[in-house]
C-alpha atoms as a PDB file:
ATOM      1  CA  UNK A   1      19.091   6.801 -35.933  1.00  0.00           C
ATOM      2  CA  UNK A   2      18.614   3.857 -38.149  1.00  0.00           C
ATOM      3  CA  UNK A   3      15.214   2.223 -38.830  1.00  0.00           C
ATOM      4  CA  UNK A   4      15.974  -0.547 -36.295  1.00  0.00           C
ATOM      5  CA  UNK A   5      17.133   1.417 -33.163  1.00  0.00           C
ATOM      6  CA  UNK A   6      13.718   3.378 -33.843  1.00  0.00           C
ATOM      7  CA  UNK A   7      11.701  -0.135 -33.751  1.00  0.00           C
ATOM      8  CA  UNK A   8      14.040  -1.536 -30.271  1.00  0.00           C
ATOM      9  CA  UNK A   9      13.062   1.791 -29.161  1.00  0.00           C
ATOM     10  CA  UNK A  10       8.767   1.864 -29.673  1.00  0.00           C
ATOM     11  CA  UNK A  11       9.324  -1.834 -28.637  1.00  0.00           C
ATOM     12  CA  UNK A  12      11.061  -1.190 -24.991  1.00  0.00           C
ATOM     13  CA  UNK A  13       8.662   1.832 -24.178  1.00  0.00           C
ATOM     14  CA  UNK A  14       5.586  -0.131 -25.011  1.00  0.00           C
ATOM     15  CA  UNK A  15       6.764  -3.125 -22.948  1.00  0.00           C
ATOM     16  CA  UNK A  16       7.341  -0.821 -19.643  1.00  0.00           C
ATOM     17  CA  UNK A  17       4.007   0.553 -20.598  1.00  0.00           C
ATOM     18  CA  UNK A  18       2.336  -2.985 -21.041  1.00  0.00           C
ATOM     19  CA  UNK A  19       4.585  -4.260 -17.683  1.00  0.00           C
ATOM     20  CA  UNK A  20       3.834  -1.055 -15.420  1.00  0.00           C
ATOM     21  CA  UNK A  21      -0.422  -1.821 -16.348  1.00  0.00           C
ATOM     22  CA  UNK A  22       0.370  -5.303 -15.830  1.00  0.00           C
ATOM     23  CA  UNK A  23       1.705  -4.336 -12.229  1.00  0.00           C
ATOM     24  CA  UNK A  24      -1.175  -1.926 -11.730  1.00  0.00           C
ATOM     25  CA  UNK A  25      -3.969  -4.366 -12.032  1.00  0.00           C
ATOM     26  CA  UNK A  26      -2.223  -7.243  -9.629  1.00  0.00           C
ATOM     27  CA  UNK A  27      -1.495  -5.165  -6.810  1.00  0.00           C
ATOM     28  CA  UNK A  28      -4.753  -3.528  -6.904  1.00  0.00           C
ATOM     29  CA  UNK A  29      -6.544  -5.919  -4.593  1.00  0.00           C
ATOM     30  CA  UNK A  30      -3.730  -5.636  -1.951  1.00  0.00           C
ATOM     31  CA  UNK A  31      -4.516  -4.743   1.707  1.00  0.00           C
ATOM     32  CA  UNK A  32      -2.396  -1.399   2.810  1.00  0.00           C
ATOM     33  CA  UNK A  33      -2.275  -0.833   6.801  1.00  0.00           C
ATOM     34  CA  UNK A  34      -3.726   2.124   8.122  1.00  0.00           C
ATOM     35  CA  UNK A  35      -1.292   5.196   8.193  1.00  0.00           C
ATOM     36  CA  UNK A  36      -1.519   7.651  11.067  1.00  0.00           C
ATOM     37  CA  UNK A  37      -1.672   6.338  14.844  1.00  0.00           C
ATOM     38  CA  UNK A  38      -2.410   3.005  15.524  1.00  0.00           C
ATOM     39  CA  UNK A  39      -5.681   1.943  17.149  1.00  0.00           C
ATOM     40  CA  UNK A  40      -5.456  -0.315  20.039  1.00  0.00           C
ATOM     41  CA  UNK A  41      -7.905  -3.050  20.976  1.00  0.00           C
ATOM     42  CA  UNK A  42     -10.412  -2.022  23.170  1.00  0.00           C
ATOM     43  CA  UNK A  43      -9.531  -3.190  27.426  1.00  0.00           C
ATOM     44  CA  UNK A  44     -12.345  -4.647  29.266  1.00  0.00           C
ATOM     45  CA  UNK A  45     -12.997  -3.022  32.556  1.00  0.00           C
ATOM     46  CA  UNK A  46     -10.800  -3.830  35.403  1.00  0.00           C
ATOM     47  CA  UNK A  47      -7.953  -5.360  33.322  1.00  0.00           C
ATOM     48  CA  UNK A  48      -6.149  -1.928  32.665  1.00  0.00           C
ATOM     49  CA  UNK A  49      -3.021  -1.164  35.277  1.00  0.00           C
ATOM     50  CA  UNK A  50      -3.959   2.850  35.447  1.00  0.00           C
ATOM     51  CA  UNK A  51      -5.434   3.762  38.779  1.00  0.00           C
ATOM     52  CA  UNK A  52      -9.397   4.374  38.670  1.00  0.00           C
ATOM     53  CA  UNK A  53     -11.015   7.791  39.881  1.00  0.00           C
ATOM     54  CA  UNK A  54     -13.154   7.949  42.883  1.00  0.00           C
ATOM     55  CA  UNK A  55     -16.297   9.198  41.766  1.00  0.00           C
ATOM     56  CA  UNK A  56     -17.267  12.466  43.532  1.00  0.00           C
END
């Protein structure tokens, strides 16, 4: 390998070092949704369709 190949070589692998930390740091403030099962807003009384229990 000549002397220059060696250089273009250090010189790619520290840019997708430099570009992958660059990356790092702007999505690092991003929201991410929730994973798992979604929650679902909370029905007032009465405005649900499922039939009530009587109270025994």
């Amino acid at each position: 390998m000549e002397n220059w190949e060696a250089w273009l070589l250090i010189a790619l692998i520290l840019g997708v070092i430099v570009s992958n930390i660059m990356v790092l740091k702007h999505t690092a403030n991003f929201k991410m949704p929730q994973f798992g099962k979604p929650t679902l807003p909370k029905k007032e009384d009465g405005d649900d369709d499922t039939p009530s229990k009587p109270e025994a």
